[in-house]
N, C-alpha and C. Protein backbone atom coordinates (compact mmCIF):
# COMPACT_ATOMS: atom_id res chain seq x y z
N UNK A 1 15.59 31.45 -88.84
CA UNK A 1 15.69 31.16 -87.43
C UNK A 1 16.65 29.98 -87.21
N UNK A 2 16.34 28.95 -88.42
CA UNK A 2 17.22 28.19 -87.72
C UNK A 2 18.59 28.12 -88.50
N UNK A 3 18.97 29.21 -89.05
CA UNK A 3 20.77 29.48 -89.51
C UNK A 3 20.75 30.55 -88.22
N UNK A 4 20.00 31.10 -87.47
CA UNK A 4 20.63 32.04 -86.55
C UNK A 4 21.20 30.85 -85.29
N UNK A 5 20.69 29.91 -84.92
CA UNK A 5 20.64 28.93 -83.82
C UNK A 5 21.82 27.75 -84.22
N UNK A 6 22.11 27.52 -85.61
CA UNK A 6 23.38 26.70 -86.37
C UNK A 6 24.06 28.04 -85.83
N UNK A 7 24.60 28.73 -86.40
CA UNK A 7 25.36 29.78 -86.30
C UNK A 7 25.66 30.22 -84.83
N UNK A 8 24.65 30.38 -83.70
CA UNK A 8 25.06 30.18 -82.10
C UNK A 8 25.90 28.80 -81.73
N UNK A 9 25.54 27.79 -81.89
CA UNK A 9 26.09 26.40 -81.60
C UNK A 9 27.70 26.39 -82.45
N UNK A 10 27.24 26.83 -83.69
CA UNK A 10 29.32 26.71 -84.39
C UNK A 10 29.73 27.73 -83.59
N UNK A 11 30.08 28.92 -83.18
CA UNK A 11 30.50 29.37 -82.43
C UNK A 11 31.01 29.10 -81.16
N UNK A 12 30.05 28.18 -80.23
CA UNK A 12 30.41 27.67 -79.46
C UNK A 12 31.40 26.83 -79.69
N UNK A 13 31.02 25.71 -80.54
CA UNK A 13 31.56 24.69 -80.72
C UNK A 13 33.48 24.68 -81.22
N UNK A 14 33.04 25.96 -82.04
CA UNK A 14 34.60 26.84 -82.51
C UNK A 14 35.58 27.33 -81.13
N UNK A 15 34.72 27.72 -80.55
CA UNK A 15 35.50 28.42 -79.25
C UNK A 15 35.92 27.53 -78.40
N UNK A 16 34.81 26.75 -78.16
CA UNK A 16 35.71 25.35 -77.19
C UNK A 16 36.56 24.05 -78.19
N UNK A 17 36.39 24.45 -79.34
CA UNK A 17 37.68 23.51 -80.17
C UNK A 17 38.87 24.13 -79.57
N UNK A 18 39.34 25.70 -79.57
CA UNK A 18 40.24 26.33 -79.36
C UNK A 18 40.90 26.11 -78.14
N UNK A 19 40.39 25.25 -76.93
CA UNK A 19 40.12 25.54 -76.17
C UNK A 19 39.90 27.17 -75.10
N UNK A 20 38.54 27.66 -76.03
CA UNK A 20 38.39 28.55 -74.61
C UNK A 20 37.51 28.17 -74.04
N UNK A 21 37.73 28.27 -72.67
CA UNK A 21 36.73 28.20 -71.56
C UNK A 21 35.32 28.92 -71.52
N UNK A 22 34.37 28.58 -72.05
CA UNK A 22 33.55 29.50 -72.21
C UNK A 22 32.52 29.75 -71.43
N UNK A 23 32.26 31.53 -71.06
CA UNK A 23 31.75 32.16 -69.79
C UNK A 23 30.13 31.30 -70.37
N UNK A 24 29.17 32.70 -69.36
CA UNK A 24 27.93 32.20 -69.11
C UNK A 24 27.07 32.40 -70.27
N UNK A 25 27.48 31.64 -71.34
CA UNK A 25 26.24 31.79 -72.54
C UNK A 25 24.87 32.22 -72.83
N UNK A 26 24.19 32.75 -73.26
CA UNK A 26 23.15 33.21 -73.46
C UNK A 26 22.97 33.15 -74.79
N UNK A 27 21.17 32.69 -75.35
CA UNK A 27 20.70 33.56 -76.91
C UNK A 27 19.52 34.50 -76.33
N UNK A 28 19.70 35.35 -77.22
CA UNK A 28 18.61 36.32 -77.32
C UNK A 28 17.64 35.62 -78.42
N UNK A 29 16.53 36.09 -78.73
CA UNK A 29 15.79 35.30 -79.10
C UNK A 29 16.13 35.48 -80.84
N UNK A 30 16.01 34.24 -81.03
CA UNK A 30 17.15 34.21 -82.67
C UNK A 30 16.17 35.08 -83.11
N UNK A 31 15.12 35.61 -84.00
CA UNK A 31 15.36 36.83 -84.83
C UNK A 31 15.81 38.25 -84.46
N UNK A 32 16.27 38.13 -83.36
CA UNK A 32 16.58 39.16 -83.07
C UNK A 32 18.38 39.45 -83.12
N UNK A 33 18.91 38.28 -82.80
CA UNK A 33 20.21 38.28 -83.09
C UNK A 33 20.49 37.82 -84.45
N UNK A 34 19.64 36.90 -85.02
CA UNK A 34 20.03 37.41 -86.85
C UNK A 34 20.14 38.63 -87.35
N UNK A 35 19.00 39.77 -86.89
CA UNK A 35 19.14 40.91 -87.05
C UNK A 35 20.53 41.74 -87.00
N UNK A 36 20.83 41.48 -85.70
CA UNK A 36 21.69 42.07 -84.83
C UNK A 36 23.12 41.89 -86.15
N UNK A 37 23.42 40.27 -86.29
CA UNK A 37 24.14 39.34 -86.97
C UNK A 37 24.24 40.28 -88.29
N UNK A 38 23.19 40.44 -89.05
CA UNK A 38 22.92 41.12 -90.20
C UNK A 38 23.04 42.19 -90.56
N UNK A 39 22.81 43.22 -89.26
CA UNK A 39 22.89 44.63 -89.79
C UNK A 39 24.60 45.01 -89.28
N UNK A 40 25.70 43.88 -88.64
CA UNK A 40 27.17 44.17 -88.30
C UNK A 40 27.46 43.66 -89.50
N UNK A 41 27.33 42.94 -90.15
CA UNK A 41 28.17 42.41 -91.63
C UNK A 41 27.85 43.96 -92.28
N UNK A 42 26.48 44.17 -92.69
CA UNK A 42 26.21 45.02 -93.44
C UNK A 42 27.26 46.25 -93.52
N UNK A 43 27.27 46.74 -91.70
CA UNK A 43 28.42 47.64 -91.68
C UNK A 43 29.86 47.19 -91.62
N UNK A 44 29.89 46.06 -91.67
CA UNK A 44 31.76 45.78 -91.58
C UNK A 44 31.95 45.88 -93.53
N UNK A 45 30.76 45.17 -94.00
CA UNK A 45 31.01 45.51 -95.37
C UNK A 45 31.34 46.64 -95.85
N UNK A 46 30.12 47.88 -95.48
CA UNK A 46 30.30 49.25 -95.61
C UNK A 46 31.94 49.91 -95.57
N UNK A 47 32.29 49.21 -94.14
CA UNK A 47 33.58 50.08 -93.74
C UNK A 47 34.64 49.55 -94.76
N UNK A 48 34.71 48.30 -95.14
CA UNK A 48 35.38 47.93 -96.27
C UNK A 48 35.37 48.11 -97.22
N UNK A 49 34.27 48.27 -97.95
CA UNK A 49 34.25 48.92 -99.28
C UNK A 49 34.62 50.62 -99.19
N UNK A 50 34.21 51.59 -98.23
CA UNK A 50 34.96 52.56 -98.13
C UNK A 50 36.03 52.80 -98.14
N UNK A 51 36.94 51.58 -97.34
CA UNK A 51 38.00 51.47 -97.62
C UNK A 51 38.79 51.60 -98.74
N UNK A 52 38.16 50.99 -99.72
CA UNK A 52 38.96 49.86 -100.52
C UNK A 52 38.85 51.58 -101.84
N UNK A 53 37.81 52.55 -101.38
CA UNK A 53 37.99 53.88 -102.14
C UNK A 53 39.62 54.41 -101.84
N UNK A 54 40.22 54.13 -101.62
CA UNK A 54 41.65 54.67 -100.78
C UNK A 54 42.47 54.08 -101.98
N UNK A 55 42.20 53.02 -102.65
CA UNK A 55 43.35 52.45 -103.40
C UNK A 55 44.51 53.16 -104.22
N UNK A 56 43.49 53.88 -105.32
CA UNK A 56 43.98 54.44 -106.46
C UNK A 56 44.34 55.88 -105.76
N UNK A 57 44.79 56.93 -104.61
CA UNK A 57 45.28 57.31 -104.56
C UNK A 57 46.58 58.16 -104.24
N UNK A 58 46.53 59.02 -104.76
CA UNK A 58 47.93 59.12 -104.77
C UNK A 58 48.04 60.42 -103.12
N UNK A 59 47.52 61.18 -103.18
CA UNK A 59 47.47 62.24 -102.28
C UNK A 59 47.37 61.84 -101.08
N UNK A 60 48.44 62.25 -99.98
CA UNK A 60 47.83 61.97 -98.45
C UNK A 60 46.26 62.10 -97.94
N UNK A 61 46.01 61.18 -96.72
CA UNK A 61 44.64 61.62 -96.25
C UNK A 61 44.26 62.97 -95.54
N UNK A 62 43.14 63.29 -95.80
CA UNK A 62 42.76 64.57 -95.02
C UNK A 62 41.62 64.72 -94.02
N UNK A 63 41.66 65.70 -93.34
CA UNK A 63 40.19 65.36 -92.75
C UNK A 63 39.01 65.15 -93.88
N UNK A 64 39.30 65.44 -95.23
CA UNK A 64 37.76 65.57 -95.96
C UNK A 64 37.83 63.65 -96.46
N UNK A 65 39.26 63.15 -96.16
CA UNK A 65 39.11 61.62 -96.54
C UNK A 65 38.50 60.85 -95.13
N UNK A 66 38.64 61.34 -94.07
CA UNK A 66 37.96 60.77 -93.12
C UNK A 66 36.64 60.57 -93.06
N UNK A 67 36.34 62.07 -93.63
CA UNK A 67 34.60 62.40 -93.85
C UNK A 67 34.18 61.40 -94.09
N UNK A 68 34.92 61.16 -95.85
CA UNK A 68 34.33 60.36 -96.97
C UNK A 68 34.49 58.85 -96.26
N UNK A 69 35.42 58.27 -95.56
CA UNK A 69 35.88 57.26 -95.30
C UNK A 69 35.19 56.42 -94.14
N UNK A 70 35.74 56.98 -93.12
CA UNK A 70 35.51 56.84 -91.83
C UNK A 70 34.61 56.99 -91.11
N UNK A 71 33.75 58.27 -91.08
CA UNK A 71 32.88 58.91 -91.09
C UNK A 71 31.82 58.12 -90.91
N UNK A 72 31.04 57.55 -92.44
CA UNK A 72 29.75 56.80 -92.42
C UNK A 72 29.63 55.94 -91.73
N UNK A 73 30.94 55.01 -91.23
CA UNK A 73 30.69 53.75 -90.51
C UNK A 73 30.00 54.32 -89.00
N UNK A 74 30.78 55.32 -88.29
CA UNK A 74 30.21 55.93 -87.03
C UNK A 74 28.74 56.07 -87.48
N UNK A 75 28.46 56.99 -88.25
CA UNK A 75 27.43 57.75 -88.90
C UNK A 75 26.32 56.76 -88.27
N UNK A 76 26.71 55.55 -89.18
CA UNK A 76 25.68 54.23 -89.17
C UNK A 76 25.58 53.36 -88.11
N UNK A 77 26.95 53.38 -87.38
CA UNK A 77 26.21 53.17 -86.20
C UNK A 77 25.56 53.27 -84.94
N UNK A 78 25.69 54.93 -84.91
CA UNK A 78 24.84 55.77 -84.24
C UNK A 78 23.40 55.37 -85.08
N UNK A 79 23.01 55.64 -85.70
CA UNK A 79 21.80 55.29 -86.39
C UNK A 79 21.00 54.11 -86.07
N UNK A 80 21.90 53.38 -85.57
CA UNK A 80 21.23 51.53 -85.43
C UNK A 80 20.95 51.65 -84.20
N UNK A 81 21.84 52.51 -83.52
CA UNK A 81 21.69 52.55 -81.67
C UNK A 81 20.50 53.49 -82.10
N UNK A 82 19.61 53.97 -82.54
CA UNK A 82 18.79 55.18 -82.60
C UNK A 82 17.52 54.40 -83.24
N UNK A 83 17.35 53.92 -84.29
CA UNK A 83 16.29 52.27 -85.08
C UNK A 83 15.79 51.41 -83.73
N UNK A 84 17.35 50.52 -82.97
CA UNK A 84 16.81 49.46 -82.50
C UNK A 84 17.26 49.49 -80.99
N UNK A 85 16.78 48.95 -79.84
CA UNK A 85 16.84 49.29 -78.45
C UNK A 85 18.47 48.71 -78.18
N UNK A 86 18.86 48.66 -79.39
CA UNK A 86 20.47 48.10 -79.23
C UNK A 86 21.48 49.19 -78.60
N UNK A 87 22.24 48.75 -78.22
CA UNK A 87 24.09 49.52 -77.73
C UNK A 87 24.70 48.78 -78.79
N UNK A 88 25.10 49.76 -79.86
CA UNK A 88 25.55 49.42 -80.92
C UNK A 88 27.19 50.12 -80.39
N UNK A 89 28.51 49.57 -80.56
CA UNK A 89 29.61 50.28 -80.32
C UNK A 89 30.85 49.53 -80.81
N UNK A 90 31.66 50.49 -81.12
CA UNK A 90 33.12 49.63 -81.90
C UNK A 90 33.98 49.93 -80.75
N UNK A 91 34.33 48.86 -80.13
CA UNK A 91 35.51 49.38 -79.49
C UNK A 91 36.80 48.54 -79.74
N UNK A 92 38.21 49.33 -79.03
CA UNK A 92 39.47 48.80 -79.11
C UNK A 92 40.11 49.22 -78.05
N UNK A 93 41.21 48.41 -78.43
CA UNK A 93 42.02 48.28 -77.33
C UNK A 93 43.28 49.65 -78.02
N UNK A 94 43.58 49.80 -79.25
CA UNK A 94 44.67 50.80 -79.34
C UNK A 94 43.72 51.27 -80.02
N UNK A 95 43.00 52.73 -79.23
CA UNK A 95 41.74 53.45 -79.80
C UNK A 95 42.34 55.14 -80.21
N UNK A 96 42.11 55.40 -81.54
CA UNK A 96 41.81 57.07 -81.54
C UNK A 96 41.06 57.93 -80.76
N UNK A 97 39.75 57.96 -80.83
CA UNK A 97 39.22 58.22 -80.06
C UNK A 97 38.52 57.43 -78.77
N UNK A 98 39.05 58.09 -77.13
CA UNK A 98 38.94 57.35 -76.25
C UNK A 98 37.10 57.39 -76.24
N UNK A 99 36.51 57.62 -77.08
CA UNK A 99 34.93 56.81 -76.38
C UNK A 99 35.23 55.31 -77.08
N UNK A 100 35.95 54.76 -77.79
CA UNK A 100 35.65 53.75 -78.30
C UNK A 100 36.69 52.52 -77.09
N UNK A 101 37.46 53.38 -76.14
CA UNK A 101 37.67 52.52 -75.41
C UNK A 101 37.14 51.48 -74.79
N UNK A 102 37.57 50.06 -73.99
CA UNK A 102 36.59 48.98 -73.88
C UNK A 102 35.66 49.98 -72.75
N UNK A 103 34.50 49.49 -72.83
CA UNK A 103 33.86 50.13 -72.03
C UNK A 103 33.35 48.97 -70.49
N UNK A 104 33.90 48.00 -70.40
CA UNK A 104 33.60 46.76 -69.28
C UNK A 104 34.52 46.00 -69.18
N UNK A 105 34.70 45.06 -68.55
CA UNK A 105 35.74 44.27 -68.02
C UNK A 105 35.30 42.92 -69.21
N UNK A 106 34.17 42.28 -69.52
CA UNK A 106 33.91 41.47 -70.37
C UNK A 106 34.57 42.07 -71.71
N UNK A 107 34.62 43.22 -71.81
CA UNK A 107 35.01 44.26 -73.61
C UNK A 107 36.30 43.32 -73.84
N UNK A 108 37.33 43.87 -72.61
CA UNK A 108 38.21 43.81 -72.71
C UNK A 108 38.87 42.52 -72.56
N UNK A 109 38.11 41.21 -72.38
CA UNK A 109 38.34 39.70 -72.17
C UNK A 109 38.09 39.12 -73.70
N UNK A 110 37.21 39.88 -74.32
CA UNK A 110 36.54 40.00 -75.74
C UNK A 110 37.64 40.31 -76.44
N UNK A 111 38.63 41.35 -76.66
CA UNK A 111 39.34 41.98 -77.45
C UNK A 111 40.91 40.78 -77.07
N UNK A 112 41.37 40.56 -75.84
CA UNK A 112 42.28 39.97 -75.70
C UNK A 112 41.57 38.07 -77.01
N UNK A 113 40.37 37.57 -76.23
CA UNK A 113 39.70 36.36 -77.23
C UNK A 113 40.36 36.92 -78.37
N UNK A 114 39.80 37.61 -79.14
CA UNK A 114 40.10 38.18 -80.75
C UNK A 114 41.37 37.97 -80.95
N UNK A 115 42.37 38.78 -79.79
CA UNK A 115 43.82 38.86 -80.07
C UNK A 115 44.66 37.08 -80.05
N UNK A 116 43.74 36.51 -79.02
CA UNK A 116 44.57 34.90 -78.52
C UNK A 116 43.78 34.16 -80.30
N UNK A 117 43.02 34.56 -81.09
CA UNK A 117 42.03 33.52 -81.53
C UNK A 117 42.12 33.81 -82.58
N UNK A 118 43.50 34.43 -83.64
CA UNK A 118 42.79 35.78 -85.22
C UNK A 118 41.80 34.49 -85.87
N UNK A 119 41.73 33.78 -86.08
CA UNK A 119 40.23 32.88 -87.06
C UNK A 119 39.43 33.12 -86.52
N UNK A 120 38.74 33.59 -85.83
CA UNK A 120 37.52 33.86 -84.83
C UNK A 120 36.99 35.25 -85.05
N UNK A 121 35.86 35.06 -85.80
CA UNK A 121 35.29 36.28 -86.48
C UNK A 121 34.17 36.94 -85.48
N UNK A 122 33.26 36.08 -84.79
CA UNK A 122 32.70 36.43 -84.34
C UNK A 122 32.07 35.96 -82.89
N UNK A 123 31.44 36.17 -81.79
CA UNK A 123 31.10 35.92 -80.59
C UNK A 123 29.99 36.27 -79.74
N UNK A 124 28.76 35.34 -78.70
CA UNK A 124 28.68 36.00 -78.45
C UNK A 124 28.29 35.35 -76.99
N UNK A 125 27.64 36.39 -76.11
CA UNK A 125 28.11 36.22 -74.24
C UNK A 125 27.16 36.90 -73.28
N UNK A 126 26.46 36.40 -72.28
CA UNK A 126 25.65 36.84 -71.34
C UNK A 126 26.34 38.07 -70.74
N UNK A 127 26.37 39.44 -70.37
CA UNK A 127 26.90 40.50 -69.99
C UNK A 127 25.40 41.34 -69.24
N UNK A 128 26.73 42.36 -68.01
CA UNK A 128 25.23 42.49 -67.45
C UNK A 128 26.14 44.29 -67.48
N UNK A 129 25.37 45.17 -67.92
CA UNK A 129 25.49 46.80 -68.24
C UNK A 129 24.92 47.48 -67.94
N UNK A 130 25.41 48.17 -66.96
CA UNK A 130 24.76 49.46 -66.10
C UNK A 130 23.28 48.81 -65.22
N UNK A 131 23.76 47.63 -64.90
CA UNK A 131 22.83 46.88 -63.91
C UNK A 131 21.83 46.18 -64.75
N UNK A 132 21.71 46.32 -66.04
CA UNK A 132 20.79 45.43 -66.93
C UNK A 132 21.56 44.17 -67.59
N UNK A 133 20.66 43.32 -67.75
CA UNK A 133 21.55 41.60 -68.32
C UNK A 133 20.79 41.77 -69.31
N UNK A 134 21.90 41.18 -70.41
CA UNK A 134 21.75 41.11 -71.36
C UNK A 134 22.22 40.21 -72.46
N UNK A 135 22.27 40.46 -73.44
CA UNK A 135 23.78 39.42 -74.59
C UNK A 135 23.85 40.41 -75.57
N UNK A 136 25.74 40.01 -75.68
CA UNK A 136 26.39 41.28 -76.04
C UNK A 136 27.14 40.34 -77.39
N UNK A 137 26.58 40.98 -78.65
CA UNK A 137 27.52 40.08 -79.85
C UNK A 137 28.55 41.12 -79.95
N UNK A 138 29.26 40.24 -80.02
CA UNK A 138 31.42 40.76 -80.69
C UNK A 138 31.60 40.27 -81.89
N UNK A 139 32.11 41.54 -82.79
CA UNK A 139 32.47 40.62 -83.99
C UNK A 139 34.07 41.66 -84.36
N UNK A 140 34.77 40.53 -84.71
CA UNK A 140 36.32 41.38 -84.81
C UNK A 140 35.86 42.38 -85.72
N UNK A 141 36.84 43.34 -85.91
CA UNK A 141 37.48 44.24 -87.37
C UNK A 141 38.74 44.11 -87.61
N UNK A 142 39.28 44.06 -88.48
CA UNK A 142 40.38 43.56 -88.99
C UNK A 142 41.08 44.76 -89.61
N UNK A 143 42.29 45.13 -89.82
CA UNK A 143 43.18 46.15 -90.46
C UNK A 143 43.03 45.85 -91.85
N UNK A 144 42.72 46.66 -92.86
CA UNK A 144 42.60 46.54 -94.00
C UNK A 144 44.45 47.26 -94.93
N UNK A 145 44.91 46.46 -95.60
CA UNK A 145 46.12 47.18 -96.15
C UNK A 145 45.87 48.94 -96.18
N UNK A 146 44.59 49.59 -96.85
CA UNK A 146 44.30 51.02 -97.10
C UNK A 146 43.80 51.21 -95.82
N UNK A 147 43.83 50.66 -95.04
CA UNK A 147 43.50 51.37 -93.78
C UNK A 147 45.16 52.19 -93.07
N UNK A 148 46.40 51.33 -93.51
CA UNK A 148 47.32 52.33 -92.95
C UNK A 148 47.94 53.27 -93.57
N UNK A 149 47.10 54.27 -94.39
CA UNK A 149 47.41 55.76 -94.73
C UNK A 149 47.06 56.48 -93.69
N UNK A 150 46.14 55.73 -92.10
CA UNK A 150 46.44 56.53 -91.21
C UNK A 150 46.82 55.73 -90.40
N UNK A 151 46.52 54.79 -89.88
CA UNK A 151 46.90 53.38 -89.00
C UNK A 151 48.04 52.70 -89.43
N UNK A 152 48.98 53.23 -89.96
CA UNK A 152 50.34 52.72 -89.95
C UNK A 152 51.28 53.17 -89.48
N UNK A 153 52.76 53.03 -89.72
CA UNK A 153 53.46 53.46 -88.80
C UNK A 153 53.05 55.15 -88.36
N UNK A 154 53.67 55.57 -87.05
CA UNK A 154 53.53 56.46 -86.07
C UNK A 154 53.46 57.64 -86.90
N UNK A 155 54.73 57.34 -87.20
CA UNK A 155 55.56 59.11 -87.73
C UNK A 155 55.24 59.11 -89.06
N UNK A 156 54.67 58.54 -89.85
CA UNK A 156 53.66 58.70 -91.16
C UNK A 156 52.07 59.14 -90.98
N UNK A 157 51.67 58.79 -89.77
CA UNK A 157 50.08 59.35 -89.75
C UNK A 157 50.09 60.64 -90.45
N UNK A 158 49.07 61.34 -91.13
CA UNK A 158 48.89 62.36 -91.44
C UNK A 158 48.95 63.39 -90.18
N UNK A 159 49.18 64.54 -90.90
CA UNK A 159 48.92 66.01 -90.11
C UNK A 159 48.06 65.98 -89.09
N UNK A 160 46.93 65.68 -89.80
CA UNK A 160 44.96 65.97 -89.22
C UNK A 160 44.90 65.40 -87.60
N UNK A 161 45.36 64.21 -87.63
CA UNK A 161 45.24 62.91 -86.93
C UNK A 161 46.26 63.58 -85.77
N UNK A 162 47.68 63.84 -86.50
CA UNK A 162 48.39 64.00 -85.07
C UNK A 162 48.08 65.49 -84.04
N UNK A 163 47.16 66.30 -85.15
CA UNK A 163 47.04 67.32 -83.99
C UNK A 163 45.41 67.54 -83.57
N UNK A 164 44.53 66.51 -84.09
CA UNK A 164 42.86 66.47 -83.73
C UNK A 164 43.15 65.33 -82.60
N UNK A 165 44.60 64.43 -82.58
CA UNK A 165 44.14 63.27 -81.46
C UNK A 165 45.33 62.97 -80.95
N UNK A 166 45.79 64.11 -79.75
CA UNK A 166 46.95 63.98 -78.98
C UNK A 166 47.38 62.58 -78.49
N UNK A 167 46.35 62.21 -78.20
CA UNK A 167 46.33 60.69 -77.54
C UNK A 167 46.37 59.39 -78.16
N UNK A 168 46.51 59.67 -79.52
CA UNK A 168 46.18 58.54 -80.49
C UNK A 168 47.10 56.97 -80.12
N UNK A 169 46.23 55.69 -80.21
CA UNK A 169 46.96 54.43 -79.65
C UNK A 169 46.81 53.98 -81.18
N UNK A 170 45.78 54.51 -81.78
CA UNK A 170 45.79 53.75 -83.07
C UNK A 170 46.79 53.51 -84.54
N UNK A 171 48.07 53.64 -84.06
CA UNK A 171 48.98 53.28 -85.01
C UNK A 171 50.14 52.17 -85.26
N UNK A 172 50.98 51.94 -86.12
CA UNK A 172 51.91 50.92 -86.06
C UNK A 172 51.04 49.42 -86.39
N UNK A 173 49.99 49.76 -87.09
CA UNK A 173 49.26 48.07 -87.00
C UNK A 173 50.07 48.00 -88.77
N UNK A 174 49.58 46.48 -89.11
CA UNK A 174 50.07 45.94 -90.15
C UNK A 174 48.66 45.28 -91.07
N UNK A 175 48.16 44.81 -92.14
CA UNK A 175 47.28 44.46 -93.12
C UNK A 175 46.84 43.15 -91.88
N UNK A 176 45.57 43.28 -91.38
CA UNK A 176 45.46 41.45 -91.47
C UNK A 176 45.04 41.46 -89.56
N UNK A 177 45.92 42.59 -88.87
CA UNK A 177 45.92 43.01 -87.62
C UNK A 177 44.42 43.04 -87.18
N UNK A 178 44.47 42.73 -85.86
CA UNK A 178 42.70 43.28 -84.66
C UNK A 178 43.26 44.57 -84.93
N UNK A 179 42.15 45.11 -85.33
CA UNK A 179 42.00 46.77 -85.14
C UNK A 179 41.04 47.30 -83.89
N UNK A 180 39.81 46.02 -83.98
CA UNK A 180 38.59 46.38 -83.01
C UNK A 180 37.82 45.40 -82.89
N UNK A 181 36.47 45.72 -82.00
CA UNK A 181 35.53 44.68 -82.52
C UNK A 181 34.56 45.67 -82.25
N UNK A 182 33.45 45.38 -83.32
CA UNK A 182 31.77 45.81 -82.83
C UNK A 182 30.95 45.16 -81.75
N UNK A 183 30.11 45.51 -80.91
CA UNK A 183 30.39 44.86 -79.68
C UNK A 183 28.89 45.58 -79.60
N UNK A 184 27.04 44.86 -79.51
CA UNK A 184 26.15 45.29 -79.76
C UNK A 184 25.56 44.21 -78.35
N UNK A 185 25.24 45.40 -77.58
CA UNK A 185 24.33 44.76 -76.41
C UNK A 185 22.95 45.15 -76.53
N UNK A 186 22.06 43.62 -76.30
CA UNK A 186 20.74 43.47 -76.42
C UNK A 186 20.58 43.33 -75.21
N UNK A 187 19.79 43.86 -73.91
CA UNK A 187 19.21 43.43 -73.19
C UNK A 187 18.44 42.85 -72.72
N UNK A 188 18.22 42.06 -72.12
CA UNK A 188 17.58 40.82 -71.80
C UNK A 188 15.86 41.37 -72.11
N UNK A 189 15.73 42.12 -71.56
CA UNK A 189 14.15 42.93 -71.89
C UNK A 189 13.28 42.81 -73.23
N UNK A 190 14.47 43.43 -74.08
CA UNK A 190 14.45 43.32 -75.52
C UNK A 190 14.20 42.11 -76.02
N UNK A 191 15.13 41.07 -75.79
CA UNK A 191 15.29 39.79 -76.33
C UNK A 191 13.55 39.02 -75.93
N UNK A 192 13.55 39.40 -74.36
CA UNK A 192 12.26 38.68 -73.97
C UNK A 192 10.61 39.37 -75.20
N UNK A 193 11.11 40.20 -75.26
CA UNK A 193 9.77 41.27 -76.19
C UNK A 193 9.70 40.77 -77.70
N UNK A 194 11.34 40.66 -78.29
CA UNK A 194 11.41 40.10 -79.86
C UNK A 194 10.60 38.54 -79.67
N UNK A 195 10.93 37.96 -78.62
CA UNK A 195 10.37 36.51 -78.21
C UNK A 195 8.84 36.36 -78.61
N UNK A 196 8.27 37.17 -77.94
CA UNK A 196 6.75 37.64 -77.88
C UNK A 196 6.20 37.61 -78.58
N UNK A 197 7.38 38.45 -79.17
CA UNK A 197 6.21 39.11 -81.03
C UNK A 197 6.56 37.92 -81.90
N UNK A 198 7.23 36.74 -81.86
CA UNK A 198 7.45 36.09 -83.09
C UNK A 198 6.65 35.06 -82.80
């Protein structure tokens, strides 16, 4: 509990070093955003080590490397939105698929932060969704070098990609680039209930 409450305060304290102006703060009740905290590493790890299966080869990607690749991270976080009363969601600003577009006007103040801030791993912010208040943690994703066998330049994406996603924004990034952020809203309801029980 109390590395979840150090860990709210450096954040702050990080964000207004930078100078950003920072909106209307909120905690949810710390075990619940350690949780929250805990099970996004878990999957940013996941998506990285999947990644990092891409190294040694030699063959373009296919849809069956997406499966293997790409795949589980969604997989898992549909799953967490399904476990915990969370809105678990990755979104971006240059998105493949448009559900991962920002989905609020805060998303998208979030993704520009990330873009003005690259040392700034993680965030988080009072938000109010579909008429419920809540707090919404952001945590970047970052372009991994094996991530551009499809996320690199345009006219190299694979086959799969250019004719499953007419619309695709997700290319031309470089190793090191915002790709996204995970972006997990707790509602205030929730937070008041984890409160309760601890």
């Amino acid at each position: 509990m109390i590395i979840q409450r150090i860990f709210l305060r450096f954040s702050l304290i990080l964000l207004l070093s930078l100078g950003f102006t920072a909106p209307a703060w909120a905690t949810p009740a710390p075990a619940e955003l350690g949780q929250v905290v805990q099970e996004i590493e878990q999957l940013d790890q996941m998506r990285s080590q999947l990644a990092s299966t891409l190294e040694d080869r030699t063959e373009p990607p296919t849809v069956e490397t997406f499966k293997e690749v790409c795949k589980p991270v969604g997989m898992r976080a549909k799953q967490l939105n399904e476990t915990h009363p969370w809105q678990v969601k990755q979104i971006a600003s240059r998105y493949r698929n448009p559900a991962h577009a920002p989905d609020t006007d805060t998303a998208r103040a979030a993704l520009t932060t990330f873009e003005t801030h690259p040392d700034l791993i993680s965030f988080v912010q009072t938000e109010t969704i579909n008429g419920e208040p809540g707090t919404r943690y952001y945590r970047r994703i970052n372009v991994e070098a094996t991530c551009l066998a499809c996320h690199g330049a345009k006219a190299s994406r694979p086959d799969f990609v250019k004719n499953n996603y007419p619309q695709d924004l997700a290319y031309d990034f470089q190793a090191g680039d915002l790709r996204g952020m995970y972006a997990v809203f707790v509602p205030e309801a929730q937070a008041a209930l984890a409160k309760m029980s601890n």
